[in-house]
Protein backbone atom coordinates (compact mmCIF):
# COMPACT_ATOMS: atom_id res chain seq x y z
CA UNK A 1 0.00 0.00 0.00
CA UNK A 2 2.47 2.25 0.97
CA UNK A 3 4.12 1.66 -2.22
CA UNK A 4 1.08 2.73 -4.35
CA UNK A 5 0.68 6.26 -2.27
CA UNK A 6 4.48 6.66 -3.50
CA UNK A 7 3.75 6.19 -7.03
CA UNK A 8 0.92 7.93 -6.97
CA UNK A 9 2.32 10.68 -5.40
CA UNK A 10 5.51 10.48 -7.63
CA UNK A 11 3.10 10.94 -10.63
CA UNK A 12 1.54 13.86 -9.21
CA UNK A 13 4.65 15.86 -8.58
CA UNK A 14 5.51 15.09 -12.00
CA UNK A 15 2.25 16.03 -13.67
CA UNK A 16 1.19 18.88 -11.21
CA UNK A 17 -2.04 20.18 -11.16
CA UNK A 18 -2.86 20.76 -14.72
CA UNK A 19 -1.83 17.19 -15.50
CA UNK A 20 -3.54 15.56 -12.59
CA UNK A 21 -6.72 17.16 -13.88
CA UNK A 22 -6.59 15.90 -17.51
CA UNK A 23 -6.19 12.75 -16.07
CA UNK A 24 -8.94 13.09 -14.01
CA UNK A 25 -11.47 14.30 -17.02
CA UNK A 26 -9.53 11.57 -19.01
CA UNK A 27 -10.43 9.13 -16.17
CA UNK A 28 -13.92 10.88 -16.18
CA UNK A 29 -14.66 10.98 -19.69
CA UNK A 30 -13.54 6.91 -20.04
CA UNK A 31 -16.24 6.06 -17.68
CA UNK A 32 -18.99 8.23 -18.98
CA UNK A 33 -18.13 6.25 -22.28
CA UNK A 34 -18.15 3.09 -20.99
CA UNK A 35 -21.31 3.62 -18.79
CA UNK A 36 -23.66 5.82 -20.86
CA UNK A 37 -22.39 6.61 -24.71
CA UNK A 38 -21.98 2.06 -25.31
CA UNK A 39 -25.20 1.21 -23.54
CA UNK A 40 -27.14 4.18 -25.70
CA UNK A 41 -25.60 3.25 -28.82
CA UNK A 42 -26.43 -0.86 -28.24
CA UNK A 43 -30.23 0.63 -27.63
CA UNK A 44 -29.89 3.07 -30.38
CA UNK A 45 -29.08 0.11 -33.01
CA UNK A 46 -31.81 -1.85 -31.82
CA UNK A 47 -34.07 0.87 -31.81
CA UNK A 48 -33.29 1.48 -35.52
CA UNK A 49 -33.57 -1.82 -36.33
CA UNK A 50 -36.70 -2.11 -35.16
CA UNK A 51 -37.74 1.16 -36.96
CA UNK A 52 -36.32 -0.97 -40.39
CA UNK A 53 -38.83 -4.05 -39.61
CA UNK A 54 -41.76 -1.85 -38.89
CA UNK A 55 -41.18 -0.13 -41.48
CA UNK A 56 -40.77 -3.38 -43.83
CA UNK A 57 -44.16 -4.87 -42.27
CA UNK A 58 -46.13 -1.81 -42.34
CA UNK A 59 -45.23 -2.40 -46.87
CA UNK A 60 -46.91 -5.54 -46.33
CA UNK A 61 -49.86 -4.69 -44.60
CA UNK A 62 -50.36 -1.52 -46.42
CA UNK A 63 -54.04 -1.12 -48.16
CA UNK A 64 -53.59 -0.37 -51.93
CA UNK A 65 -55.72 2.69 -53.51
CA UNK A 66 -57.94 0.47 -55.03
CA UNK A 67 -58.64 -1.15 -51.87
CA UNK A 68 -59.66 1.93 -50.15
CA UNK A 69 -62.99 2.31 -52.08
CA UNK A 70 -66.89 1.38 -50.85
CA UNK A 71 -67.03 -1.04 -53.76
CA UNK A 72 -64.07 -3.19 -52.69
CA UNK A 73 -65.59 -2.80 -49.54
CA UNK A 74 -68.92 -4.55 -50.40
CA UNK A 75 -67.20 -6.98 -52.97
CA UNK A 76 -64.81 -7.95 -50.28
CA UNK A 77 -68.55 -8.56 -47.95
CA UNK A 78 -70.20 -10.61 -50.73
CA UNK A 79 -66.83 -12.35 -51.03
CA UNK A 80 -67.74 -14.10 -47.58
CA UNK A 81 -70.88 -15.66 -48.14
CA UNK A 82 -70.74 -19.66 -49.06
CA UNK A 83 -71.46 -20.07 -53.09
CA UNK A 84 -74.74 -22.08 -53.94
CA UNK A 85 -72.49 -25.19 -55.17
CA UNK A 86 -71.54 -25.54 -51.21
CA UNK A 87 -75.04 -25.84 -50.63
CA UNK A 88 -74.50 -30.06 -50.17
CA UNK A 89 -71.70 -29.56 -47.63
CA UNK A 90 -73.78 -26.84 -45.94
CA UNK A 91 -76.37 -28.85 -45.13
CA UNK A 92 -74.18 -31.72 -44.43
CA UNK A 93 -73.08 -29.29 -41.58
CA UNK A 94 -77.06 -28.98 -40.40
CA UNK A 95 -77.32 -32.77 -40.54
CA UNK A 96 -74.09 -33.51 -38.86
CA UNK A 97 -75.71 -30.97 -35.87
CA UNK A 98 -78.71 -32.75 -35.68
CA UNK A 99 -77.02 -36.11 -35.09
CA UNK A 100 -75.25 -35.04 -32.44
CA UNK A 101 -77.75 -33.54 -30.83
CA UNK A 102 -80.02 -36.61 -31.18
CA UNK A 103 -82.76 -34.25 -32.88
CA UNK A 104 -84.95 -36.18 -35.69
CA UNK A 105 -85.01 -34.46 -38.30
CA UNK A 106 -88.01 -35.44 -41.00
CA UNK A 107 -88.89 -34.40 -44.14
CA UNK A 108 -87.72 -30.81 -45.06
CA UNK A 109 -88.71 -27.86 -47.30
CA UNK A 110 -86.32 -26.62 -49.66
CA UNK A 111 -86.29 -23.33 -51.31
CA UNK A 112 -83.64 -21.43 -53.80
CA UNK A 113 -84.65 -17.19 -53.99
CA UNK A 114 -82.57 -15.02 -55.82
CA UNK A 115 -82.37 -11.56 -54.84
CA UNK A 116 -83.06 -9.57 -57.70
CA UNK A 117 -79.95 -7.40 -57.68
CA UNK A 118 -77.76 -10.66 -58.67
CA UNK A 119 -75.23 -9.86 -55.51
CA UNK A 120 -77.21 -12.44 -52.77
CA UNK A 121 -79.14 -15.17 -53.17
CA UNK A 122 -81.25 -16.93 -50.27
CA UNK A 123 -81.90 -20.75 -49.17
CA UNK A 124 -84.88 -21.35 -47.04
CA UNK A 125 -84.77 -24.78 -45.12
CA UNK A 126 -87.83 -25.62 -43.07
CA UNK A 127 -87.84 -28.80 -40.83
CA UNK A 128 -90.01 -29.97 -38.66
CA UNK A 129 -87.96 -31.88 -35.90
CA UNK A 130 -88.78 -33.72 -32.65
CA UNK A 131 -86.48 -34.09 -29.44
CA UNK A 132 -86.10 -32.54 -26.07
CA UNK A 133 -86.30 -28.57 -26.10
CA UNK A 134 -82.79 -28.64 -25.09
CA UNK A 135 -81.36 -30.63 -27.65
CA UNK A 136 -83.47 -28.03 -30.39
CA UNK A 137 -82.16 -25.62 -28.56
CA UNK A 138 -78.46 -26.52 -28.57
CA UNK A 139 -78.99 -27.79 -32.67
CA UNK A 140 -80.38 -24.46 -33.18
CA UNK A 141 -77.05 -22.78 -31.80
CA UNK A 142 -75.16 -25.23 -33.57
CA UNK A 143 -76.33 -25.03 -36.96
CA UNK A 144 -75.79 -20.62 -36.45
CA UNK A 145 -72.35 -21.72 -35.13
CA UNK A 146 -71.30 -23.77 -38.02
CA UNK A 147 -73.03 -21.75 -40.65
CA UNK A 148 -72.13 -17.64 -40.14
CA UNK A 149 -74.37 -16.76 -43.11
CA UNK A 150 -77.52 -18.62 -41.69
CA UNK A 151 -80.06 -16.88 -39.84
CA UNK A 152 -83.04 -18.46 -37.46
CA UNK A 153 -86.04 -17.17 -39.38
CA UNK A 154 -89.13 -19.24 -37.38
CA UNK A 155 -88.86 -21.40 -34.58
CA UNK A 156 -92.51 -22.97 -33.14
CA UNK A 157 -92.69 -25.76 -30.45
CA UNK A 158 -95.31 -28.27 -29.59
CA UNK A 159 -95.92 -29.96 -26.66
CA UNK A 160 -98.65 -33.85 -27.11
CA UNK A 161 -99.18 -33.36 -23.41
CA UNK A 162 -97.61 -31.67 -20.37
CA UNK A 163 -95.64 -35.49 -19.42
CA UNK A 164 -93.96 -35.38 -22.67
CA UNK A 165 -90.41 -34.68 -22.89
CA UNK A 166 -90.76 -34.45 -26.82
CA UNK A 167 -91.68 -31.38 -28.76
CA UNK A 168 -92.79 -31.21 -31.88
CA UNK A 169 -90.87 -28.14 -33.99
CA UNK A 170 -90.74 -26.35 -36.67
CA UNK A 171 -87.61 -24.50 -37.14
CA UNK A 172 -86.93 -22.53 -40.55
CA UNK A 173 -83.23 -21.27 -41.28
CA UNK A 174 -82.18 -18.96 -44.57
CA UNK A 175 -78.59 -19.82 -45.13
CA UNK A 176 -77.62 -16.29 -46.98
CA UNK A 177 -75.29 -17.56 -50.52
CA UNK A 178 -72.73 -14.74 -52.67
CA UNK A 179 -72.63 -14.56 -56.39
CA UNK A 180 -72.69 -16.90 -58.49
């Protein structure tokens, strides 16, 4: 120790005053660099960087002129009804709910109405059904599930007597279909 207070005070008789205070701002400015400028230029880097992929994305994602108009707009709509050549698998999908609800489903009313402006066209299905009010209920809400362009148009239960457990129904969806 004592050996280091001689140096050190060797160094400072040499260098004096003036010298021992560049060597402190020398001393000074070393740790300001290594403490603040490094750490802000690592987080200035990855801040640009992440400027660069925003940037890059926000390209991707960008909507086009053309895109910007109503009539995109309302083709894009019309884009995300089923077509009527789905109709089969569509009502393989009303089926398919009706089996696992254990609803029997009888004889059904089928009916094709084109709208007259071309653009929509609807598909009336009318069923008459019996099973508990709960299993209707739950086909119901999984036929509207499964099929985002049908809407429940009628629903009407029956009851044979007040013992029953089975209803009689008559439930009538319009499955909504685009363009041709």
């Amino acid at each position: 120790m004592k050996r280091i207070n001689w140096v050190a005070s060797r160094w400072a008789k040499i260098l004096g005053i003036p010298g021992m205070s560049g060597l402190a701002l020398l001393v000074s400015a070393l740790i300001f660099h290594l403490g603040f400028s490094l750490p802000a230029a690592s987080r200035l880097a990855n801040l640009t960087q992440q400027v660069a992929q925003a940037k890059a994305d926000r390209g991707k994602h960008e909507v086009r002129e053309d895109e910007r108009t109503p009539e995109f707009a309302l083709s894009k709509f019309y884009s995300t009804f089923p077509r009527e050549k789905e109709i089969p698998q569509l009502l393989g999908k009303i089926y398919s709910a009706a089996r696992s609800e254990s609803v029997q489903l009888e004889r059904g009313e089928y009916k094709y109405i084109p709208e007259k402006s071309g653009k929509l066209a609807m598909y009336q299905i009318s069923f008459p059904l019996k099973g508990e009010y709960v299993a209707i209920r739950k086909f119901v809400v999984d036929v509207l599930n499964a099929l985002p362009s049908a809407a429940l148009d009628d629903a009407s239960f029956r009851r044979e007597s007040v013992e029953s457990q089975l209803l009689d129904a008559k439930i009538r969806f319009t499955i909504y279909l685009g363009e041709h």
